[in-house]
Protein backbone atom coordinates (compact mmCIF):
# COMPACT_ATOMS: atom_id res chain seq x y z
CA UNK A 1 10.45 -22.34 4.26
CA UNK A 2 7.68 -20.05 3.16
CA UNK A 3 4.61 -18.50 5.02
CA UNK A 4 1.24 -20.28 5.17
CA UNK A 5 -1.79 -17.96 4.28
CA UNK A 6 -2.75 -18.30 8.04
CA UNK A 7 0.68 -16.72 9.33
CA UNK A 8 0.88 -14.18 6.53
CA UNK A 9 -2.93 -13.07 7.63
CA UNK A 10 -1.42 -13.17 11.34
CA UNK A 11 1.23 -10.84 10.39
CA UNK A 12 -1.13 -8.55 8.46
CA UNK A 13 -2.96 -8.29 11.40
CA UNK A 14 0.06 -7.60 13.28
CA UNK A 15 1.07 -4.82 11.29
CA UNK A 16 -2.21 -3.20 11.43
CA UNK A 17 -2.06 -3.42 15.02
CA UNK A 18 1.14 -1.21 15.05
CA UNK A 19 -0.39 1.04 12.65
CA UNK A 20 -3.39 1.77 14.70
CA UNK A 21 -1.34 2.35 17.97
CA UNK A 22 1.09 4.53 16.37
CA UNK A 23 -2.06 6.76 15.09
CA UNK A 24 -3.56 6.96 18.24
CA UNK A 25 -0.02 7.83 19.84
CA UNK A 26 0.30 10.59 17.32
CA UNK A 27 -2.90 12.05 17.75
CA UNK A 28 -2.75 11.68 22.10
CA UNK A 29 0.66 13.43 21.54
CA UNK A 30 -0.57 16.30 18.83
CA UNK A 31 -3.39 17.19 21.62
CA UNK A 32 -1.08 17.19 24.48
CA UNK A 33 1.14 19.49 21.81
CA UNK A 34 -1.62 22.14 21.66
CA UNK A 35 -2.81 21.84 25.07
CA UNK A 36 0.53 22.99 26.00
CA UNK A 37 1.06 25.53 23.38
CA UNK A 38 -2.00 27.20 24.60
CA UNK A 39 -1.56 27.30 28.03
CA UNK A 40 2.09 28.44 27.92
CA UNK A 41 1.16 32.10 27.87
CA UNK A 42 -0.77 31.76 31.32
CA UNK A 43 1.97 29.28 32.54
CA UNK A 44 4.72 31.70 31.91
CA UNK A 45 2.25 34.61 33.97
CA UNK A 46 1.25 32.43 36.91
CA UNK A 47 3.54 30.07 37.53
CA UNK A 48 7.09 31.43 36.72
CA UNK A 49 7.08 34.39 39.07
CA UNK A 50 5.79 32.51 42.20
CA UNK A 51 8.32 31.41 44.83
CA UNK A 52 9.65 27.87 44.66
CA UNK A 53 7.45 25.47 47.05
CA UNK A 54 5.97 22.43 46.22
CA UNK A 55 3.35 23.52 44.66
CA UNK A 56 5.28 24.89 41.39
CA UNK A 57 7.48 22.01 41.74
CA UNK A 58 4.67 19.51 41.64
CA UNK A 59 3.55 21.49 38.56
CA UNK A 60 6.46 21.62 36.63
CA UNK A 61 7.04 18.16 37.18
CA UNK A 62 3.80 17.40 36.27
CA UNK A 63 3.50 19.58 33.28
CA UNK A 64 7.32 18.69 31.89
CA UNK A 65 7.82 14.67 32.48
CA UNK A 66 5.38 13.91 29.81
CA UNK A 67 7.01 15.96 27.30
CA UNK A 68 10.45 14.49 28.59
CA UNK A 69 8.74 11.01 27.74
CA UNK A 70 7.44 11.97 24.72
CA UNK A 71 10.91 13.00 22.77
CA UNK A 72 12.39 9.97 24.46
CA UNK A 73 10.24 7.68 23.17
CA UNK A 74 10.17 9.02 20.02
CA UNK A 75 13.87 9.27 19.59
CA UNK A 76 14.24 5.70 20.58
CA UNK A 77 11.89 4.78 17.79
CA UNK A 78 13.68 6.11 14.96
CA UNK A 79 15.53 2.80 13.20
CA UNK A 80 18.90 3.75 13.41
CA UNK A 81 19.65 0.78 11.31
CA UNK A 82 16.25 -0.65 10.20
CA UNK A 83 17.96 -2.95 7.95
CA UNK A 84 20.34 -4.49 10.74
CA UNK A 85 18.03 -7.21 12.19
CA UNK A 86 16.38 -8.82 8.60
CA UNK A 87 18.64 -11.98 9.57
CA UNK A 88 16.86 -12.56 12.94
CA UNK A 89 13.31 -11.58 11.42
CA UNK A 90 11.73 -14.97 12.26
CA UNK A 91 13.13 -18.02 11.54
CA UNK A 92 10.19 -19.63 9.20
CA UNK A 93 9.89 -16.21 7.19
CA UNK A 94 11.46 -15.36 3.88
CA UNK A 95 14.08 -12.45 3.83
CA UNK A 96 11.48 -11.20 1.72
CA UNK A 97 9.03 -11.08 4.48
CA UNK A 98 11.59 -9.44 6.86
CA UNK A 99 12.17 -6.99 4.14
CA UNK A 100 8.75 -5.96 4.24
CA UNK A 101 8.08 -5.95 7.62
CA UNK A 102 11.01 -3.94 8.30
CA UNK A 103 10.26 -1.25 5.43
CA UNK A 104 6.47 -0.83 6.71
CA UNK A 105 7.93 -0.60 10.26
CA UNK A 106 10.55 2.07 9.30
CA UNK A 107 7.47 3.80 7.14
CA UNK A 108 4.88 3.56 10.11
CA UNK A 109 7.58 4.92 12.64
CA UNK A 110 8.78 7.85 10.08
CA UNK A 111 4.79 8.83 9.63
CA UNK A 112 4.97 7.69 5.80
């Protein structure tokens, strides 16, 4: 059973979607990167010496779950094997089409 033009356009769509969201991930992530990066210095000064109390634990907490999430959810993103799945792509699309969506996945995820 192959694609109609409508689906295929659906899926293009689709695909830009992920695209875009994985560009403005990257970019949110690269500025939270630097933002870090240049406030480590005073971090390290301020913050490291003082006594634990809530206050530095509320910071650190603050300051380090989002980088926790970060690697997380990046490590779970990598395909470990992006080629496992083409069988239960979709039922109505071509291996073909799996193929395809599976290679531009495993590109947009590897930043290719």
């Amino acid at each position: 059973m192959s694609l109609t033009p409508e689906e295929i356009a659906e899926l293009t769509d689709e695909v830009s979607l992920w695209f875009t969201q994985d560009y403005i991930a990257l970019g949110l992530w690269t500025f939270y990167l630097y933002h870090y990066l240049t406030t480590l210095a005073e971090e390290v000064s301020t913050i490291w010496p003082q006594q634990w109390r809530t206050g530095k634990i509320l910071f650190l907490l603050l300051r380090y779950t989002p980088i926790c999430y970060i690697t997380l959810g990046t490590l779970s993103s990598i395909p470990l094997r992006p080629w496992a799945t083409l069988a239960q792509c979709s039922p109505q699309a071509t291996p073909q089409v799996c193929q395809g969506l599976s290679i531009a996945e495993a590109l947009g995820k590897t930043g290719a």
